[in-house]
Protein backbone atom coordinates (compact mmCIF):
# COMPACT_ATOMS: atom_id res chain seq x y z
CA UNK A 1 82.06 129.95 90.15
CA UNK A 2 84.67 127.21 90.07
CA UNK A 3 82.82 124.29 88.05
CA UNK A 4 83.07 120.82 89.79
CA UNK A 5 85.79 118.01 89.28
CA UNK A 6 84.38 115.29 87.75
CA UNK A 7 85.23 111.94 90.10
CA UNK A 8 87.83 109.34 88.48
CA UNK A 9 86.72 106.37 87.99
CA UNK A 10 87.64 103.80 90.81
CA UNK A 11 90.25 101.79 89.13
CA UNK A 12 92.07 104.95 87.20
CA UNK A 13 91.97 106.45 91.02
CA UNK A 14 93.64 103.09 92.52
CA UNK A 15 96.72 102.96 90.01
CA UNK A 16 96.65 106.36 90.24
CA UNK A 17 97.42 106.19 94.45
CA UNK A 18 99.65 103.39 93.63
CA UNK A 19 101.88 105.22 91.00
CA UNK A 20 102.71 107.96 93.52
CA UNK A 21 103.22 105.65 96.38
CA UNK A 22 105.56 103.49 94.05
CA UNK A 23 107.27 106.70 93.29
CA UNK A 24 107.79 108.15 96.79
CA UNK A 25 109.60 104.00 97.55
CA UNK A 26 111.37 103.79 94.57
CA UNK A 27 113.02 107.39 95.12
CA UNK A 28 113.80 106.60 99.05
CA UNK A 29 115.53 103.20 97.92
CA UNK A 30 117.80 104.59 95.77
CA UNK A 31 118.65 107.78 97.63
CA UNK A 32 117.29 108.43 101.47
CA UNK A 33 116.37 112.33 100.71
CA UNK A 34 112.21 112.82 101.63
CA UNK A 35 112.36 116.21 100.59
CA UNK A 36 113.06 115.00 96.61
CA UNK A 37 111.34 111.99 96.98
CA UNK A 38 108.27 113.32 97.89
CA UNK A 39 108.49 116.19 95.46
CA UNK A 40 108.62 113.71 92.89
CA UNK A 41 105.31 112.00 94.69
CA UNK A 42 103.61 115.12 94.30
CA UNK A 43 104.99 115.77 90.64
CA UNK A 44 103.08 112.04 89.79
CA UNK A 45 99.92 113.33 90.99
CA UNK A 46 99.80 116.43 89.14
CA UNK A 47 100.87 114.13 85.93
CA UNK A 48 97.81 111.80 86.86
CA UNK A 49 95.24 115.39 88.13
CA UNK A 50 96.14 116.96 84.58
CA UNK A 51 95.53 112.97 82.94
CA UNK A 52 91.80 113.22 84.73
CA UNK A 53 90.90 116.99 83.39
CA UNK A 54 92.16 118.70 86.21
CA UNK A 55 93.71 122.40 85.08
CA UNK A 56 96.63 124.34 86.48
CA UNK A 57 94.70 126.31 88.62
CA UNK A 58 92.67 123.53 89.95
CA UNK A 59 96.14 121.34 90.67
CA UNK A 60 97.67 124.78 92.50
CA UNK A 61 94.71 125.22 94.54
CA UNK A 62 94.92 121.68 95.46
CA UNK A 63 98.50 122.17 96.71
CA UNK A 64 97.71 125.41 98.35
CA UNK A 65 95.01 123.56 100.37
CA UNK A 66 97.24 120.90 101.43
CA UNK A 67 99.85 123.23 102.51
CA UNK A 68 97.44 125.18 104.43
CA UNK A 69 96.89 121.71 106.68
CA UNK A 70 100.23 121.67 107.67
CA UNK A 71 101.26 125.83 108.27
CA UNK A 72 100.60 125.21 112.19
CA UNK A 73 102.96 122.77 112.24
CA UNK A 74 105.20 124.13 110.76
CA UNK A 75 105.30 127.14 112.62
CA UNK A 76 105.08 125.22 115.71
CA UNK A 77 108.69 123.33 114.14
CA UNK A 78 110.21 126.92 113.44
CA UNK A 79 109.45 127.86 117.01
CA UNK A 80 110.63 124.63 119.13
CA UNK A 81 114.29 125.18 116.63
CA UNK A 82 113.96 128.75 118.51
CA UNK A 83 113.50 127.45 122.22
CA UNK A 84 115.47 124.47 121.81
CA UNK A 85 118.64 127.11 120.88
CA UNK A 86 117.56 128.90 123.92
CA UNK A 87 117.08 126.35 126.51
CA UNK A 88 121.03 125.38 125.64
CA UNK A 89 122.27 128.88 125.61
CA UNK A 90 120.65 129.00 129.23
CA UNK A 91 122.03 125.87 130.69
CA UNK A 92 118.20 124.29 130.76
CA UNK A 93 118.96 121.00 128.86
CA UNK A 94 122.20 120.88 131.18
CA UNK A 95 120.91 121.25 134.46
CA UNK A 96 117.98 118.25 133.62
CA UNK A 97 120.77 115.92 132.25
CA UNK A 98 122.95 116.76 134.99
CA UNK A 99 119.97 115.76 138.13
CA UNK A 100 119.30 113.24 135.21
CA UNK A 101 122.33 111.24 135.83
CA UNK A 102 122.39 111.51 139.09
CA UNK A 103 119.23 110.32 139.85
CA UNK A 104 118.50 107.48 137.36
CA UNK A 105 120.04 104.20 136.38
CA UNK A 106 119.91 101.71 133.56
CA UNK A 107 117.69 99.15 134.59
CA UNK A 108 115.05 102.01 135.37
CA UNK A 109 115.53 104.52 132.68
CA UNK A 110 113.44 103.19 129.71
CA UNK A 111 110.27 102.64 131.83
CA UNK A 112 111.04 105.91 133.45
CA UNK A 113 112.12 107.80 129.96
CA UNK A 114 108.27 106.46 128.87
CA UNK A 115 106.53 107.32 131.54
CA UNK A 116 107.97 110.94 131.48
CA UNK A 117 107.60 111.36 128.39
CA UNK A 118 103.82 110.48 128.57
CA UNK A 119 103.10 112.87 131.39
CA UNK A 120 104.89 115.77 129.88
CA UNK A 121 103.34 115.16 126.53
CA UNK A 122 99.83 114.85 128.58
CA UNK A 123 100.58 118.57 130.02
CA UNK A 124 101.71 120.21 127.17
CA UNK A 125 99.23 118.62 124.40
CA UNK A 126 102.04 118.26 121.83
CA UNK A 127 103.98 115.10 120.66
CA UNK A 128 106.28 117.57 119.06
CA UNK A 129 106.80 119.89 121.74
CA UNK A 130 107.45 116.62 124.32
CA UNK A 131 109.94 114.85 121.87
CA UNK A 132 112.02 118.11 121.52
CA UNK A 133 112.78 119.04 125.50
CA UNK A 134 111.80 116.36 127.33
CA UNK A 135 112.84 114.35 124.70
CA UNK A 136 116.68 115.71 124.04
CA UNK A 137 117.10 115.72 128.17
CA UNK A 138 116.45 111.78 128.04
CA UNK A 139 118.33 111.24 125.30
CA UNK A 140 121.37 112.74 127.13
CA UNK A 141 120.62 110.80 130.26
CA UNK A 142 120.80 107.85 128.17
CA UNK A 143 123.94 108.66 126.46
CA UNK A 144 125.69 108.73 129.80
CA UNK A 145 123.98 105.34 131.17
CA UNK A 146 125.07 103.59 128.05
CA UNK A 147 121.43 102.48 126.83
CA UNK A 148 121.13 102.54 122.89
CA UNK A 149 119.75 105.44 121.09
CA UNK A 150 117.12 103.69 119.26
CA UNK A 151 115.58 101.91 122.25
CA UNK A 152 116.08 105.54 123.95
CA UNK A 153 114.25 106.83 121.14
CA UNK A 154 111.54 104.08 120.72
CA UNK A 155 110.56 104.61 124.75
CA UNK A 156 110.07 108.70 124.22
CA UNK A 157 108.23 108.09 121.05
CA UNK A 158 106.03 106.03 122.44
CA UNK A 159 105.32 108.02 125.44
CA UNK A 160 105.17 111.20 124.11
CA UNK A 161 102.53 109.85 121.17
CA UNK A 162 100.32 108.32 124.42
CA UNK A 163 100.02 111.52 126.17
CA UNK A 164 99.13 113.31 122.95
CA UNK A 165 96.20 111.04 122.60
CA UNK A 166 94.65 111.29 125.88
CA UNK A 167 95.22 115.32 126.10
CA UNK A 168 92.44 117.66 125.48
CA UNK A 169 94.54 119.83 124.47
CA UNK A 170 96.30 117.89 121.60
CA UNK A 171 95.54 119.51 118.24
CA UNK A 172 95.05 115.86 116.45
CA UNK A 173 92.98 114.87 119.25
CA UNK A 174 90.46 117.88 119.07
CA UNK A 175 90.48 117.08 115.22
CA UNK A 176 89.71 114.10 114.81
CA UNK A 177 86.53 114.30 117.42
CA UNK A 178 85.52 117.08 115.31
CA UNK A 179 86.08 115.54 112.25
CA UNK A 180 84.17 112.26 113.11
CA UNK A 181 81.18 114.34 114.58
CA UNK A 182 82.46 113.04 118.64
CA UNK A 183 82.29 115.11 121.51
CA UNK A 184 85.87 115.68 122.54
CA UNK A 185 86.01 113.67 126.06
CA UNK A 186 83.75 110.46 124.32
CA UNK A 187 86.55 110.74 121.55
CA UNK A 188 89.19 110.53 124.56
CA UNK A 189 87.44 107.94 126.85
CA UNK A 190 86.80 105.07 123.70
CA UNK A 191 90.71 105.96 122.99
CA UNK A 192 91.75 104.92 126.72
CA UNK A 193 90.22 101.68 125.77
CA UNK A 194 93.22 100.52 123.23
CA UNK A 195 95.53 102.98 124.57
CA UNK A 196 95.90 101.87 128.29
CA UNK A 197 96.45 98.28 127.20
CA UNK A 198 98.88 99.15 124.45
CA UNK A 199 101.05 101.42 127.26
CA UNK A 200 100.94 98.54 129.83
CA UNK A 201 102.16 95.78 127.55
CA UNK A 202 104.85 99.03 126.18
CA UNK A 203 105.96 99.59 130.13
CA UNK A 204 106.56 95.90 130.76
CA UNK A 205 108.69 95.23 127.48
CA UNK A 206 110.85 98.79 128.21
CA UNK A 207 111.40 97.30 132.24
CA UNK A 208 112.04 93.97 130.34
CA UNK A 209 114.62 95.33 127.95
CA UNK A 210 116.09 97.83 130.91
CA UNK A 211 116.67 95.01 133.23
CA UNK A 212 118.76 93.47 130.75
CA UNK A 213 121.14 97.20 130.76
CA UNK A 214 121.46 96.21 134.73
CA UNK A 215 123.38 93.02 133.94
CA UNK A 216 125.71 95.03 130.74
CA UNK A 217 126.05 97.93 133.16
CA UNK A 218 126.08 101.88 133.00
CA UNK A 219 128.93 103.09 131.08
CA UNK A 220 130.15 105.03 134.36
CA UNK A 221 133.09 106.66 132.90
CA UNK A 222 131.20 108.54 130.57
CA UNK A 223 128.62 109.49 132.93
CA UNK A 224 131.66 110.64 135.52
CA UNK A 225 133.18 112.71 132.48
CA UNK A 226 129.53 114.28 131.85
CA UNK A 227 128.72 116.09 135.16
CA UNK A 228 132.27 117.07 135.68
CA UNK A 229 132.37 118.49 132.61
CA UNK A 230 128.71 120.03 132.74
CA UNK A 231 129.39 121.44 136.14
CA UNK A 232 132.92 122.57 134.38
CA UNK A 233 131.30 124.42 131.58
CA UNK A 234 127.63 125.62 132.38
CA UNK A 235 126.23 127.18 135.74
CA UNK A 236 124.00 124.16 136.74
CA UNK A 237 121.00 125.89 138.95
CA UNK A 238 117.46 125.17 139.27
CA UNK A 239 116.50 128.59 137.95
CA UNK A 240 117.25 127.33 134.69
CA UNK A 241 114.42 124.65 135.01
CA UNK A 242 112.09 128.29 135.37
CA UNK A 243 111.58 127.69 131.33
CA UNK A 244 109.78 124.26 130.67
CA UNK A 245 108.05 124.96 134.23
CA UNK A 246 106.35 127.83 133.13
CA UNK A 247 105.42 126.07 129.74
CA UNK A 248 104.17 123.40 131.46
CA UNK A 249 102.11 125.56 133.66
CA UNK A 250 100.62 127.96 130.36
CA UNK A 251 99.92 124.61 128.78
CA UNK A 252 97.94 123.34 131.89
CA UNK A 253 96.11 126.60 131.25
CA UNK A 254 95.11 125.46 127.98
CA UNK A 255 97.38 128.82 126.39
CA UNK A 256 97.88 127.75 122.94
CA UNK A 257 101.13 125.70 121.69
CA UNK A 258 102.67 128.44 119.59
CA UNK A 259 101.99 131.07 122.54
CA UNK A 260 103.62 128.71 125.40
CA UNK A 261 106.66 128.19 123.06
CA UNK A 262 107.09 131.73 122.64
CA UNK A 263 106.86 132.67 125.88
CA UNK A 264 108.98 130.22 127.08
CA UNK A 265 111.64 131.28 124.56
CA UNK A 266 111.36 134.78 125.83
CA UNK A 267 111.86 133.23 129.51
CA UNK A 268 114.93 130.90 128.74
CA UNK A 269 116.75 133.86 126.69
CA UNK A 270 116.56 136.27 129.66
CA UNK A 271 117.77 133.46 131.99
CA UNK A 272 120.56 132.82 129.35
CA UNK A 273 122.02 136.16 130.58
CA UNK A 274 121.09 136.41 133.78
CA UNK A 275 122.40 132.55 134.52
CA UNK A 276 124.93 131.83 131.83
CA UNK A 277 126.14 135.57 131.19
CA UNK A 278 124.90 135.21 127.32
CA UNK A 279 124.10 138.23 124.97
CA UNK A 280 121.97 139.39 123.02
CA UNK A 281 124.07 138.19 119.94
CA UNK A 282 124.07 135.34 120.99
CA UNK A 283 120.56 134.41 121.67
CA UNK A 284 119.56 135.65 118.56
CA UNK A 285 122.38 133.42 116.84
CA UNK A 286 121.36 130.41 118.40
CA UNK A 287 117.69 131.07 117.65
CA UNK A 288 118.86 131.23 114.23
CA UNK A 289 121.18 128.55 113.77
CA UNK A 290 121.27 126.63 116.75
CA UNK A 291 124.06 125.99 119.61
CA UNK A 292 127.30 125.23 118.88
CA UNK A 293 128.87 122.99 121.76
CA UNK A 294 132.69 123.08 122.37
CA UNK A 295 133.26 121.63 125.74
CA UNK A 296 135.50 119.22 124.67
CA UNK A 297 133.54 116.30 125.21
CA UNK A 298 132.31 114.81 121.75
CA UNK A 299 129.12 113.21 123.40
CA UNK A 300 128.10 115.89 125.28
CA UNK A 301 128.63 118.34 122.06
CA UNK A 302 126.83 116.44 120.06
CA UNK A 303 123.63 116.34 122.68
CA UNK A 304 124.00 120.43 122.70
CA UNK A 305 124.58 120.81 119.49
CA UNK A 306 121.26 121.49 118.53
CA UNK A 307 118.32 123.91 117.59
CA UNK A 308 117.59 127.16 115.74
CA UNK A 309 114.82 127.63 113.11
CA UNK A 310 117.56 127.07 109.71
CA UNK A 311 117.92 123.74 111.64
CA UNK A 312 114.39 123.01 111.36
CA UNK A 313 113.66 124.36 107.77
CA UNK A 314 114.69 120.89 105.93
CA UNK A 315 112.11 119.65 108.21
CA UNK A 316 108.99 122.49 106.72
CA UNK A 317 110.07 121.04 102.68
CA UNK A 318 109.36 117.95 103.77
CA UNK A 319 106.53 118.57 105.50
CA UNK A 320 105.18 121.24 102.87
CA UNK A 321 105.74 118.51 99.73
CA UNK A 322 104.08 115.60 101.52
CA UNK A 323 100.50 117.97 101.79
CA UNK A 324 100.77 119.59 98.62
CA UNK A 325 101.10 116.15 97.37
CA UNK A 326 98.10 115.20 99.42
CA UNK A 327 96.10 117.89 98.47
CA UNK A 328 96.64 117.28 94.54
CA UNK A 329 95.34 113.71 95.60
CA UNK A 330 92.60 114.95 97.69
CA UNK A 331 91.62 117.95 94.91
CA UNK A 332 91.52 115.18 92.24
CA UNK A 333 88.81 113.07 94.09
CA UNK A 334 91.12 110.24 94.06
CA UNK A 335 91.06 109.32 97.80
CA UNK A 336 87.16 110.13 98.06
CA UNK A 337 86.67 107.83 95.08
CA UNK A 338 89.06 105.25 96.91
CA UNK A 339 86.91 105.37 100.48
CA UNK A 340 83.74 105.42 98.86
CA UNK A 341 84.90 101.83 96.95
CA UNK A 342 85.49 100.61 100.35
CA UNK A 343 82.37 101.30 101.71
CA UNK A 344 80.17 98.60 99.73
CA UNK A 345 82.43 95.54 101.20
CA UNK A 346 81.10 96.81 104.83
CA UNK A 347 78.14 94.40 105.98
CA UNK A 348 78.72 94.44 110.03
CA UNK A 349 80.50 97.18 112.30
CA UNK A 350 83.47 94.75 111.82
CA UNK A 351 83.78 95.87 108.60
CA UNK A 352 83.46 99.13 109.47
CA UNK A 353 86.12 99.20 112.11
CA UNK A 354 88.24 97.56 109.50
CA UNK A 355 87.92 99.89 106.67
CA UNK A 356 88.23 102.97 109.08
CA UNK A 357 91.55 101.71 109.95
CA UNK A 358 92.82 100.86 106.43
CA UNK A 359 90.88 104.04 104.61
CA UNK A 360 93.39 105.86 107.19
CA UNK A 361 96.51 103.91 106.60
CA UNK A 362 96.09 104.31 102.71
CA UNK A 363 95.67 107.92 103.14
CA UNK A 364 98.58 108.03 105.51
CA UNK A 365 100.54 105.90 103.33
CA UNK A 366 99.79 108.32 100.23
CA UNK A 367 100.30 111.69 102.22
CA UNK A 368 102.72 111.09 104.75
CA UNK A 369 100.53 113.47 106.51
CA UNK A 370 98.01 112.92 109.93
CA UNK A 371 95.72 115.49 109.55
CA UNK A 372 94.43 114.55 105.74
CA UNK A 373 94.42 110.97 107.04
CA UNK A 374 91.74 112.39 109.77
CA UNK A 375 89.78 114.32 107.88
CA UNK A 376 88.94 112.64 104.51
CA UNK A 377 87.58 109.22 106.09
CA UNK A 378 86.50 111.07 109.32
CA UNK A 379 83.82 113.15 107.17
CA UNK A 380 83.30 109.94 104.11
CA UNK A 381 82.77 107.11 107.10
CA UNK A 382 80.83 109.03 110.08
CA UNK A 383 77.24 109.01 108.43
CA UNK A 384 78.14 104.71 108.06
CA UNK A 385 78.36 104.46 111.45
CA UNK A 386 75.24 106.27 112.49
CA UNK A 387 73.26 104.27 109.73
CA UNK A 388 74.84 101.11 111.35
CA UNK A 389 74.15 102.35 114.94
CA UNK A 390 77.25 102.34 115.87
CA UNK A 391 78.77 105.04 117.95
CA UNK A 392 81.39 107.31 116.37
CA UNK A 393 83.57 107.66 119.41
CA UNK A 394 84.73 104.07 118.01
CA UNK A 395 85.56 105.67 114.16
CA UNK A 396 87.56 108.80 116.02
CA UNK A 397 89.04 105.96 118.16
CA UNK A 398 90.48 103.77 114.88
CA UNK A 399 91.51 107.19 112.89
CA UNK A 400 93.62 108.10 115.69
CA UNK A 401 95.34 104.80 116.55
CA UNK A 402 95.76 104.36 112.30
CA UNK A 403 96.78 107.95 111.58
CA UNK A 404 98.59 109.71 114.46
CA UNK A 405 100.22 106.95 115.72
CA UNK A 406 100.98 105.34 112.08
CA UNK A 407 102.38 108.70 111.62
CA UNK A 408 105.87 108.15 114.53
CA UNK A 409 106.80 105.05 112.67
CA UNK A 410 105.80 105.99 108.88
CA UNK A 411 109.35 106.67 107.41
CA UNK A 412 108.35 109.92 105.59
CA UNK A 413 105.30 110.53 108.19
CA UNK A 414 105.18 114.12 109.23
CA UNK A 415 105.95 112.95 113.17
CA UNK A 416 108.35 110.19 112.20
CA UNK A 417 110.36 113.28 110.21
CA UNK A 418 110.47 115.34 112.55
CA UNK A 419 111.81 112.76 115.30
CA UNK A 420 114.64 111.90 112.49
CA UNK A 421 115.13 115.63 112.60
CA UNK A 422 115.34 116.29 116.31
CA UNK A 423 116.19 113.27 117.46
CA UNK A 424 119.43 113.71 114.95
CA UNK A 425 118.53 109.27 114.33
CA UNK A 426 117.53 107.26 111.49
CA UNK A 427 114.73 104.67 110.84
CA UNK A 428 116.04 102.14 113.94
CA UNK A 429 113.91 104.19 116.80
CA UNK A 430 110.74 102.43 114.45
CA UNK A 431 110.76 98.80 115.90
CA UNK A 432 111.20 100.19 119.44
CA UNK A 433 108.08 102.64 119.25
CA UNK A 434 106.28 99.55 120.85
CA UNK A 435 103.02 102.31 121.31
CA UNK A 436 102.42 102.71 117.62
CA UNK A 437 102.74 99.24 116.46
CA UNK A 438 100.80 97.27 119.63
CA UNK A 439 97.75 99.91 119.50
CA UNK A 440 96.24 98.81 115.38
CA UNK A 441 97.23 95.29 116.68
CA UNK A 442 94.96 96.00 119.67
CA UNK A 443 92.34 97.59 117.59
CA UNK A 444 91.80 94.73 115.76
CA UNK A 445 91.37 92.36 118.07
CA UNK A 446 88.54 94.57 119.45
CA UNK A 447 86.91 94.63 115.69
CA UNK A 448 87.01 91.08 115.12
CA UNK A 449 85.86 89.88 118.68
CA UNK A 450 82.96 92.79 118.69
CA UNK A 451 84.65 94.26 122.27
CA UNK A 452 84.15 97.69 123.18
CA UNK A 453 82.62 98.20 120.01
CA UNK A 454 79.62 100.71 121.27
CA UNK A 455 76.04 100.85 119.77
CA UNK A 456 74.29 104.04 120.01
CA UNK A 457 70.75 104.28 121.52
């Protein structure tokens, strides 16, 4: 039997958090490669695990354990590289860019590009899933209207990381009820209460911001060169929208993430021959590596030049070294001992709010990863805020706002990765992803005017 680690002592534990932060921002200033940076992270915390008695064995388990957190996403990643690929290769992404541009127009888009983004992440149950179809069609659209990338970017964010949150069928929604001991539907009611105010002050400041693309105006000579060139290239046809339908329908179903992906990968391959004359070659190339555009268009290549699982694998190492970092930290007892210090400065429910939301920041900021963010001060705080009488519903409530949505605009968060990745875009989407950043501020305000701040019985 596995003899217990001894806890660090609370200040040893502090520099110890702050050593590998420093690290991970040192390393991304002087060279913008996560993958090394936060190998480097997780190389401090072994140095400072081994410094606190910690053995080999004990450090490897740690990072086995973190890993673990993070192997559904992950293969979740692998398999959206697979259908994105597919959904090219069968002219799906084409046809909704094409009814895209037809239909919508500057001063509308960004509300609209939320708002869709929202309900399709709401269906499916999956920020990730939302960002990379729904996500790559609106990016197009906005290519040919002429509105930015990053305020493109900012508006799908945002709606894709509201739906998440109000689906019962998210996997970080489910989570963190469980985690902080709240039936699922409480959990998702108490997180309307900061999340419908943070999307109605997010929908006027997109309309605010599109109204300004009215006066600039579309760019209508791209958008003239993009459906001739579309309808030129690809066989445009609403069978190709058969795909996401169908993965929208499974998901309504509640059929798991990994299972709708698949089977909508299956769908969109045999539509690639039936519709676009592929092969079988060829689907399993672009599941691979991706589609290679060549319509001779350079915008509209680079929008369909995208997927295929090698595509996503930079995406896994980072992903994989931020939660073996976390679990080195988390197998060490640093970030229990770190919580637990927070607990004596709480004296009202205030405090409580206010140290749920920081305990999950810090362990965001240390892992770069959600779930580990959840978990450790979900199962440390929920027995403080049944002592205090508060309801937990308003702990599940803080962890999500701090740790899911911290996680879009985090530069080496899991989510905000992955957007880099997909989204093919660098930090600039950050101060658009009005969602993530009005939501804490929201919070707040709540904890320090005691609103909505629910006693039990």
């Amino acid at each position: 039997m596995t003899e217990e680690i001894k806890k660090p002592d609370s200040k040893i534990a502090v520099i110890t958090l702050i050593s590998v932060v420093a690290v991970i921002l040192i390393s991304i200033r002087t060279a913008l490669v996560l993958e090394a940076a936060l190998i480097l992270g997780a190389m401090t915390a072994a140095l400072f695990a081994l410094y606190l008695g910690l053995n080999w064995k004990d450090i490897e388990s740690g990072m086995i354990n973190g890993i673990k957190n993070a192997l559904g996403a992950s293969l979740i990643l692998i398999i959206i590289g697979m259908v994105i690929g597919s959904w090219i290769l069968a002219g799906t992404i084409q046809t909704m860019v094409y009814y895209g541009l037809e239909l919508l127009s500057p001063n509308i888009f960004l509300p609209a590009a939320f708002l869709l983004a929202a309900l399709t992440s709401i269906l499916v149950g999956s920020s990730f899933g939302t960002i990379a179809t729904m996500g790559i069609v609106l990016l197009g659209v906005a290519e040919g209207l002429g509105v930015p990338k990053e305020i493109t970017v900012g508006a799908i964010v945002s709606g894709a990381m509201l739906g998440d949150k109000v689906s019962p069928m998210s996997d970080s929604t489910n989570l963190t009820a469980a985690m902080s001991s709240t039936e699922l539907f409480d959990h998702i009611k108490s997180m309307l209460y900061i999340s419908v105010p943070a999307a109605l002050i997010s929908l006027i400041l997109y309309s605010i911001i599109g109204a300004f693309y009215l006066d600039s105006g579309a760019n209508l000579t791209n958008i003239a060169l993009m459906l001739e060139n579309l309808g030129q290239n690809f066989n445009i046809s609403f069978w190709t929208l058969i795909p996401p339908a169908l993965m929208l329908l499974l998901s309504i179903f509640k059929v798991p993430a990994i299972a709708s992906l698949s089977i909508s990968f299956l769908t969109a391959s045999l539509f690639a021959i039936i519709t676009q004359g592929a092969s079988f070659s060829q689907i399993l190339n672009v599941a691979a590596n991706g589609y290679q555009a060549n319509t001779g268009l350079e915008i509209l290549d680079n929008l369909l030049t995208q997927g295929g699982i090698n595509n996503m694998m930079n995406t896994v190492a980072i992903i994989m070294a931020g939660t073996a970092m976390g679990g080195i930290l988390e197998k060490a007892r640093v970030l229990e001992v770190i919580l637990e210090s927070m607990l004596g400065f709480i004296k009202k429910p205030r405090d409580l709010i206010l140290i749920s939301l920081s305990s999950a920041y810090i362990m965001l900021l240390a892992t770069g990863e959600m779930f580990v963010s959840i978990v450790i001060p979900g199962r440390t705080l929920a027995p403080a805020y049944k002592e205090m009488g508060v309801e937990t519903n308003v702990l599940s409530r803080s962890l999500e706002t701090a740790s899911t949505l911290g996680c879009s605009i985090l530069p080496w968060g899991v989510v905000s990765v992955y957007i880099q990745n997909v989204m093919d875009i660098g930090f600039g989407y950050i101060p658009y992803t009005f969602l993530s950043i009005l939501a804490p501020i929201i919070a707040v305000i709540y904890a320090l005017t005691n609103k909505f701040t629910f006693r039990s019985n």
